[in-house]
N, C-alpha and C. Protein backbone atom coordinates (compact mmCIF):
# COMPACT_ATOMS: atom_id res chain seq x y z
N UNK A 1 27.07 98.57 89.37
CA UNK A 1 25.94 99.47 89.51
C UNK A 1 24.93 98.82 90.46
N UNK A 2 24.22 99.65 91.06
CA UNK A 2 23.57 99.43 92.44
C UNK A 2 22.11 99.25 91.91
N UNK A 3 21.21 98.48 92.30
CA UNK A 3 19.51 98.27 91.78
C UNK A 3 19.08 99.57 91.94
N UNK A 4 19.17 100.32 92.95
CA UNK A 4 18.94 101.89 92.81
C UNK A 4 19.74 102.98 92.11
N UNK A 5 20.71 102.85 91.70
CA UNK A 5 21.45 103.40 90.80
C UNK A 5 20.60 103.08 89.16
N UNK A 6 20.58 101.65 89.04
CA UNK A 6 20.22 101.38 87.63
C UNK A 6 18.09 102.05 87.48
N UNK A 7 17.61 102.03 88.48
CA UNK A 7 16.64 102.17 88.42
C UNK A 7 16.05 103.64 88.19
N UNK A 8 17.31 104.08 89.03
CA UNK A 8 16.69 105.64 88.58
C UNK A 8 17.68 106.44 87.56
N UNK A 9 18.11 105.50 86.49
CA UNK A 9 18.06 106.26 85.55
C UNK A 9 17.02 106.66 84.78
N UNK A 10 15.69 106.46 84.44
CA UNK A 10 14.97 106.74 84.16
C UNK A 10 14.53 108.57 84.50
N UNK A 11 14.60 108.03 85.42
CA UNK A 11 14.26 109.58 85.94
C UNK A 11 15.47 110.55 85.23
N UNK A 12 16.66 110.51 85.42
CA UNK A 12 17.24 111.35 85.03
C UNK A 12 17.21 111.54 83.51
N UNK A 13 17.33 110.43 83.16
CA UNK A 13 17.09 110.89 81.88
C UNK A 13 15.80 111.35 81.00
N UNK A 14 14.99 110.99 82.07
CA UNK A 14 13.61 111.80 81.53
C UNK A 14 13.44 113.70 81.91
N UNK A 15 14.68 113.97 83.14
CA UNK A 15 14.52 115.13 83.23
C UNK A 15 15.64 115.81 82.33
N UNK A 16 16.51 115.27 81.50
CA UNK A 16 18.00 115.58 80.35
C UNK A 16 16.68 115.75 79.67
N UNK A 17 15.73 115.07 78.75
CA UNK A 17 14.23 115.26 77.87
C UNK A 17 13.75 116.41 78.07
N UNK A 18 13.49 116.63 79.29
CA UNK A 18 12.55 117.72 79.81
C UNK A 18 13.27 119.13 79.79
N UNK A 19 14.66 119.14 80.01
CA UNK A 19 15.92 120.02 79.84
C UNK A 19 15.94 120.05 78.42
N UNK A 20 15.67 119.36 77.53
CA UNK A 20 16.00 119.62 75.84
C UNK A 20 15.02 119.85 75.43
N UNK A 21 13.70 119.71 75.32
CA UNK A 21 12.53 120.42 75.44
C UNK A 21 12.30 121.49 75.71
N UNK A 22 13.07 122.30 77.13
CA UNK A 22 12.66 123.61 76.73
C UNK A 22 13.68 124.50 75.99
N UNK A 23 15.28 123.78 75.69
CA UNK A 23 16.22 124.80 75.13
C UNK A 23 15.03 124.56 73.78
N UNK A 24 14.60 123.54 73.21
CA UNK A 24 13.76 123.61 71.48
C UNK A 24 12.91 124.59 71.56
N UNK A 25 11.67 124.88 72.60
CA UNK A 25 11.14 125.88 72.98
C UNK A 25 11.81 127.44 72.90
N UNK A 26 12.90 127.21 73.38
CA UNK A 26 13.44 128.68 73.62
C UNK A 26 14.15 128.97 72.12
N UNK A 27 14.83 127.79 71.48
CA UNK A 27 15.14 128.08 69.99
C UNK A 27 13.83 128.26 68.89
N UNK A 28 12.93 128.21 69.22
CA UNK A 28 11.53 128.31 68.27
C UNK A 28 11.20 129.22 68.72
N UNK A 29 11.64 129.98 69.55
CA UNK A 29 10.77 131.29 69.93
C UNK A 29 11.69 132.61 69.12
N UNK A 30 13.04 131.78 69.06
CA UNK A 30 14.38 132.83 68.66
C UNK A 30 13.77 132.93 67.27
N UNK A 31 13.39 131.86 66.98
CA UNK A 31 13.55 131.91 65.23
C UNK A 31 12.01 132.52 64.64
N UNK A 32 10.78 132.80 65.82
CA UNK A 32 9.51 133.41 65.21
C UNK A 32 9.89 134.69 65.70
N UNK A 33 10.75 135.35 66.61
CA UNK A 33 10.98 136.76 67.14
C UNK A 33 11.69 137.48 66.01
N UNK A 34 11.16 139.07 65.78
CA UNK A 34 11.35 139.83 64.81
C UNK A 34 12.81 140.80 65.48
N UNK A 35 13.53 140.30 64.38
CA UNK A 35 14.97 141.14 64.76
C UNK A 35 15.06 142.70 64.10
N UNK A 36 15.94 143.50 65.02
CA UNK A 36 16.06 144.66 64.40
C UNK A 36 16.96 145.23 63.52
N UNK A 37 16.42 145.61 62.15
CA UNK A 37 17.69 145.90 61.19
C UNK A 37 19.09 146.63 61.64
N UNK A 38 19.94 146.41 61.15
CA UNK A 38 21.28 147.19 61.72
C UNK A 38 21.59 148.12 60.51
N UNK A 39 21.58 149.75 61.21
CA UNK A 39 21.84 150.52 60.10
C UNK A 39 22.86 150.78 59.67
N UNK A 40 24.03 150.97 60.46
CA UNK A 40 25.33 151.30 60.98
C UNK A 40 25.92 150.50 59.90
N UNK A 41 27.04 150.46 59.64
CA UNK A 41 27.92 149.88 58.45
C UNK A 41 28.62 149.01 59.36
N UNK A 42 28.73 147.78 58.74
CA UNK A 42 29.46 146.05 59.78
C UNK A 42 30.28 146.62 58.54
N UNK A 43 31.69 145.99 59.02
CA UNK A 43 32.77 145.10 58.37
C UNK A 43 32.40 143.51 59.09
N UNK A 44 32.46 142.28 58.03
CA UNK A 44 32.23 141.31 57.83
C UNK A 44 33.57 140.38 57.74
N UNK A 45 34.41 139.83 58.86
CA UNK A 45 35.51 139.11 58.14
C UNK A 45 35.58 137.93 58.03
N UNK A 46 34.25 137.40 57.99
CA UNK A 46 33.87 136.15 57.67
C UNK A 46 32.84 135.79 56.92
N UNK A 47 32.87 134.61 56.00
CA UNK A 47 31.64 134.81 54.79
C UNK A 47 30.63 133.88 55.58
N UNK A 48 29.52 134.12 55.91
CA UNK A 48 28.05 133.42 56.46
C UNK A 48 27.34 133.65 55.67
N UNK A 49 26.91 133.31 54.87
CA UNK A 49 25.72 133.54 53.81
C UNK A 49 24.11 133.35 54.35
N UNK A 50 24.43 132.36 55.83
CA UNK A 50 23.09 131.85 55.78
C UNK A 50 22.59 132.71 57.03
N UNK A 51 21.31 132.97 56.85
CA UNK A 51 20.56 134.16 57.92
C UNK A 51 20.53 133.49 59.43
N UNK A 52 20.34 134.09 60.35
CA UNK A 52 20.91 133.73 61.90
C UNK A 52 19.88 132.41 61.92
N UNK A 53 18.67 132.95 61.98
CA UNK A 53 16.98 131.90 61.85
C UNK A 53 17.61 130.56 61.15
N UNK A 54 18.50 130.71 59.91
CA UNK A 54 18.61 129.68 59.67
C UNK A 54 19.92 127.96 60.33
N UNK A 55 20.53 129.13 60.72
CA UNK A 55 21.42 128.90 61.62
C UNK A 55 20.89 128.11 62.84
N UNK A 56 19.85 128.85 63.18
CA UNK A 56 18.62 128.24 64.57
C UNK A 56 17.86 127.11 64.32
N UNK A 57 17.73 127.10 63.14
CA UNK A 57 16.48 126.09 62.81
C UNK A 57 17.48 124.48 62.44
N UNK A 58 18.57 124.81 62.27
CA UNK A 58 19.68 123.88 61.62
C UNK A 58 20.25 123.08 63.08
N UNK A 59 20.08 124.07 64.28
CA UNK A 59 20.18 123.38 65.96
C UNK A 59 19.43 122.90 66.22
N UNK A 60 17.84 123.40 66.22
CA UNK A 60 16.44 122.91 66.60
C UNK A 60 16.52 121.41 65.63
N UNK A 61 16.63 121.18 64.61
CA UNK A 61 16.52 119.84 64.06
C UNK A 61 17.70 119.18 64.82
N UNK A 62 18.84 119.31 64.85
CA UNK A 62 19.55 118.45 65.20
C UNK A 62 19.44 118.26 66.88
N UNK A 63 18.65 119.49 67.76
CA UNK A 63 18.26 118.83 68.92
C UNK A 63 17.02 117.73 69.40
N UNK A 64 16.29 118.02 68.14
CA UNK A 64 15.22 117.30 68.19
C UNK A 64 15.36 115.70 68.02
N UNK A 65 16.66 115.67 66.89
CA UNK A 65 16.85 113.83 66.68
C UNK A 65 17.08 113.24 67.58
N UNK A 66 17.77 114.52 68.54
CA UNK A 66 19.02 113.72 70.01
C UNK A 66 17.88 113.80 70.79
N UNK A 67 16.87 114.33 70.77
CA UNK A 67 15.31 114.35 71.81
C UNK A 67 14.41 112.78 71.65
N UNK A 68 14.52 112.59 70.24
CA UNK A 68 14.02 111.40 69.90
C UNK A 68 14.68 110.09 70.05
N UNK A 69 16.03 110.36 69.91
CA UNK A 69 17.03 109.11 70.24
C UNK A 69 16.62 109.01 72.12
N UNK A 70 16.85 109.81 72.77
CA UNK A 70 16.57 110.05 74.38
C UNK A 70 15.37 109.43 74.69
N UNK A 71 14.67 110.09 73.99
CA UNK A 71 12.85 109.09 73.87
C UNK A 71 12.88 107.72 73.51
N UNK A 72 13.47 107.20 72.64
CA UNK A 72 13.66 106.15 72.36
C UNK A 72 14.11 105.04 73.38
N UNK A 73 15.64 105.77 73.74
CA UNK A 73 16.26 105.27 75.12
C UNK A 73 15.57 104.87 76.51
N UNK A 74 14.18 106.19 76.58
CA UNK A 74 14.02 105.91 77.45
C UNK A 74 12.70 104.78 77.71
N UNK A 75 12.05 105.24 76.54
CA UNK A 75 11.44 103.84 76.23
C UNK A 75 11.71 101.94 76.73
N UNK A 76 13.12 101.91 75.86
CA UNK A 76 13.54 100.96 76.01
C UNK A 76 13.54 100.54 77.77
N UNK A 77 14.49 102.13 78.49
CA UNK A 77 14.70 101.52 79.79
C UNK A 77 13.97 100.88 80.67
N UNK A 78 12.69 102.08 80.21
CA UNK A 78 11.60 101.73 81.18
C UNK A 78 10.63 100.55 81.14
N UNK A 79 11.06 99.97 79.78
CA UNK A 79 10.35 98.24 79.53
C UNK A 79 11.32 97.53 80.21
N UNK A 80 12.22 98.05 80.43
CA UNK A 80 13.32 96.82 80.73
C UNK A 80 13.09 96.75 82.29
N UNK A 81 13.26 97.93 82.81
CA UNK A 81 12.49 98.35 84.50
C UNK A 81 11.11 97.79 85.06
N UNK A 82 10.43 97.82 83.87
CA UNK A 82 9.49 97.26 84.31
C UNK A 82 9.35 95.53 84.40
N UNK A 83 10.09 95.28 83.81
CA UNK A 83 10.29 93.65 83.80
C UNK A 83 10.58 93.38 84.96
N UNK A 84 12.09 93.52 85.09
CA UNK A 84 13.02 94.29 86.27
C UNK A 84 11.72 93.85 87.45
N UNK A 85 10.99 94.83 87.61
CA UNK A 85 10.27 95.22 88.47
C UNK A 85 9.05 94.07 88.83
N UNK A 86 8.77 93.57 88.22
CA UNK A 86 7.86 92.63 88.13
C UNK A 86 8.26 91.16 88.19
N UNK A 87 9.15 91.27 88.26
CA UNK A 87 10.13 89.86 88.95
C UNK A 87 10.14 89.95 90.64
N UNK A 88 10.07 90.85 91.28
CA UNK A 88 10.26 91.36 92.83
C UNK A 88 8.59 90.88 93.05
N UNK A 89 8.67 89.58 94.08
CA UNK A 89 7.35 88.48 94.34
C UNK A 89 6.48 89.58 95.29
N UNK A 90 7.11 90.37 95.95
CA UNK A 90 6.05 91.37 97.44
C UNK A 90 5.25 92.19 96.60
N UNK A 91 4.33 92.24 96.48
CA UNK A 91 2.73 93.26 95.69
C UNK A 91 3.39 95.18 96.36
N UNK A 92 3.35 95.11 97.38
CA UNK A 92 3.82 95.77 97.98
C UNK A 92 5.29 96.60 97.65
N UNK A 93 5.99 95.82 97.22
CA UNK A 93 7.42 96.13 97.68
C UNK A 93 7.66 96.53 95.89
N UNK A 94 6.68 95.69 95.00
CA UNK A 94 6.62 95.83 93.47
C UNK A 94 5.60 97.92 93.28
N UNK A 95 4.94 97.75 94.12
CA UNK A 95 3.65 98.95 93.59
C UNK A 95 5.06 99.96 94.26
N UNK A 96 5.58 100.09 95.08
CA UNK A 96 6.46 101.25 95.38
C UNK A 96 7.40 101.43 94.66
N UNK A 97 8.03 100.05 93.82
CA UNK A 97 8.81 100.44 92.77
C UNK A 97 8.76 101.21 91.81
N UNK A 98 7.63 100.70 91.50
CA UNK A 98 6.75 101.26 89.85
C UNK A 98 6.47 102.59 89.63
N UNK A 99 5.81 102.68 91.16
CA UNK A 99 5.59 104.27 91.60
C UNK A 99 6.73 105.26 91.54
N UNK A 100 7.85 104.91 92.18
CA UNK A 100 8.91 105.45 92.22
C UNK A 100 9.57 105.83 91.04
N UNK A 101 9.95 104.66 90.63
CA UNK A 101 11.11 104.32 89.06
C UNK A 101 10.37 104.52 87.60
N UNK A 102 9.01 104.12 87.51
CA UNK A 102 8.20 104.14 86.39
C UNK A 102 7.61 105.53 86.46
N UNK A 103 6.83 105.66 87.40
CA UNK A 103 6.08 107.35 87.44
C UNK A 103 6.49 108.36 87.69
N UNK A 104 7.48 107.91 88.31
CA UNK A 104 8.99 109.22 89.47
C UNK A 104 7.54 110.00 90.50
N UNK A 105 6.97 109.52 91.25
CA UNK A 105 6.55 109.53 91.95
C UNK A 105 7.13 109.98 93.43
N UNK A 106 6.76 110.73 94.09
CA UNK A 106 7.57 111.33 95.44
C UNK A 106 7.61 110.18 96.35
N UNK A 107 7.58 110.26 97.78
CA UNK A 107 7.77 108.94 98.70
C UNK A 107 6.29 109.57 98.95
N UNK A 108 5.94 110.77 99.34
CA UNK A 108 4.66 111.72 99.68
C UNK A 108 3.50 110.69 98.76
N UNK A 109 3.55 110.60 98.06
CA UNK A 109 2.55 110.76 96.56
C UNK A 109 2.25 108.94 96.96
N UNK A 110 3.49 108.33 97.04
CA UNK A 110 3.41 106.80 97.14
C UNK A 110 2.55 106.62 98.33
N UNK A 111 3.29 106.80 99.75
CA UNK A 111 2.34 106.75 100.72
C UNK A 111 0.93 107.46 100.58
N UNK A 112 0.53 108.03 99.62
CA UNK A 112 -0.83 108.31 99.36
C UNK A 112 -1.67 107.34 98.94
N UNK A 113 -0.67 106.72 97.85
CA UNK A 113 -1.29 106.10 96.83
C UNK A 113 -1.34 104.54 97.42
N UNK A 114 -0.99 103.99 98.43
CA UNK A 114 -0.71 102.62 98.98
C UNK A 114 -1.41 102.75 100.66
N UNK A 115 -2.08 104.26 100.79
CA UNK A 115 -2.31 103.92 102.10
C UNK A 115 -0.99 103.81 103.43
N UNK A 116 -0.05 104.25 103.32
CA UNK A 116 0.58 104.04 104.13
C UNK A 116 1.87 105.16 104.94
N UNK A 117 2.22 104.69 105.57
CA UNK A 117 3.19 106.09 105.95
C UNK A 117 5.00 106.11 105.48
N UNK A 118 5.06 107.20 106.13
CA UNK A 118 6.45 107.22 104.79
C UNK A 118 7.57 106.31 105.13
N UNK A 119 7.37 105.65 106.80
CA UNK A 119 8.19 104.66 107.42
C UNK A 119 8.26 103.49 106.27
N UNK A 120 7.24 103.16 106.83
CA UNK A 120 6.67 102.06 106.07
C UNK A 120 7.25 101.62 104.09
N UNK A 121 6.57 102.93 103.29
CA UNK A 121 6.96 102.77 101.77
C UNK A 121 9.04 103.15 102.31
N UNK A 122 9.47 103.37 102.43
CA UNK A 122 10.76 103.54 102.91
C UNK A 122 11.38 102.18 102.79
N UNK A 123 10.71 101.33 104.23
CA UNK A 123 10.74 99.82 104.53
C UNK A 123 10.33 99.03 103.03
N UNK A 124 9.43 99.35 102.57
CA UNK A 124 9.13 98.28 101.76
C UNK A 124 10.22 98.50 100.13
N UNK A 125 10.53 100.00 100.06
CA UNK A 125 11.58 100.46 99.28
C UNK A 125 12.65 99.80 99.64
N UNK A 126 12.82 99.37 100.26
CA UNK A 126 14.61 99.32 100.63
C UNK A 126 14.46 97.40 100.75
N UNK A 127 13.58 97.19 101.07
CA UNK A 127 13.28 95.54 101.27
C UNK A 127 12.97 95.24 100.00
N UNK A 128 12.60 95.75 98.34
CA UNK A 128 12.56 95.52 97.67
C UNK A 128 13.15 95.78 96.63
N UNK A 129 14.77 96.61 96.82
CA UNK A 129 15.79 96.82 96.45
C UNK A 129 16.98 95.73 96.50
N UNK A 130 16.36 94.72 97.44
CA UNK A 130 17.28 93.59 98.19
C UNK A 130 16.69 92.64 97.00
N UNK A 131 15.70 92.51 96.75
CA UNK A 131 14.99 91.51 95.64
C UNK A 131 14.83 91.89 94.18
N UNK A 132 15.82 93.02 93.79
CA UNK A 132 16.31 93.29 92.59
C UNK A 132 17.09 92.61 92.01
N UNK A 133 16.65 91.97 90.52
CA UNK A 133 18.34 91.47 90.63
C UNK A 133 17.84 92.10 88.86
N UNK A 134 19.18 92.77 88.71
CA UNK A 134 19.41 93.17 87.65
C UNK A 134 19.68 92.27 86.23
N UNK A 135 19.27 92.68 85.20
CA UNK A 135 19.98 91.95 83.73
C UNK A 135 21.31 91.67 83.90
N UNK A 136 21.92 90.84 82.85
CA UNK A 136 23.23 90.54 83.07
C UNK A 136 23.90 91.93 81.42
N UNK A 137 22.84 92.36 80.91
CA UNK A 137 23.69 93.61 80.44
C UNK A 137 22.45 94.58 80.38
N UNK A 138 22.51 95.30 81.06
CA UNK A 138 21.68 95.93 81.55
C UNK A 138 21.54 97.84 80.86
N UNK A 139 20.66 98.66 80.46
CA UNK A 139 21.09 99.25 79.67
C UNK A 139 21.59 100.60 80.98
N UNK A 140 22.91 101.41 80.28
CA UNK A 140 23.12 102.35 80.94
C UNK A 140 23.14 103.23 80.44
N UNK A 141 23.05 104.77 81.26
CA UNK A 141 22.87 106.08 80.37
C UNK A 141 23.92 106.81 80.33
């Protein structure tokens, strides 16, 4: 795995979070929305006893643990990134990391934030990808 490979997992897995966040959203909305009785006569050839809502609410918990395990994960990564990150000696070559990998920050947003142009945070990105050196077990997603 590549120092830029391992680094931006963060990001992705903060946007898998952000992706399970809104299916919980969209299952909490299923389960406060008022359904319409069915008048018509069902044949039933299967026994479900339990009401659809409850069915919903039985996903919503079990997406939420895997939301919190993800949170957890990403927790961890991003202490570990930041260590990671703070080992790389250039002030410079460290603030574009952080920006990048820690905040998910654009290249736009960085060269804002450092004063500089997008040549440049590019240069100091890629010159401080060379002065990565990864854990020897390093966490992956």
């Amino acid at each position: 795995m590549t120092p830029k490979d391992y680094l931006h997992q963060a990001y992705r897995l903060d946007q898998k979070i952000s992706s399970d966040l809104e299916e919980v959203a969209a299952l909490h909305e299923m389960t406060s929305s008022v359904t319409t009785p069915q008048l018509s006569e069902r044949v039933q050839t299967s026994k479900k006893n339990d009401a659809a809502f409850v069915r919903t609410m039985e996903q919503i918990i079990e997406l939420e643990e895997r939301i919190n395990r993800e949170i957890e994960l990403l927790m961890k990564l991003k202490r570990e990134i930041r260590d990671i990150i703070s080992s790389v000696k250039d002030t410079d070559e460290r603030m574009v990391l952080k920006y990048r990998y820690v905040h998910n920050y654009t290249w736009e947003q960085i060269g804002t934030e450092l004063n500089a142009d997008a040549r440049t945070v590019r240069r100091w990105h890629g010159n401080a990808l060379q002065h990565v050196i990864l854990p020897d077990n390093p966490i992956t997603i």
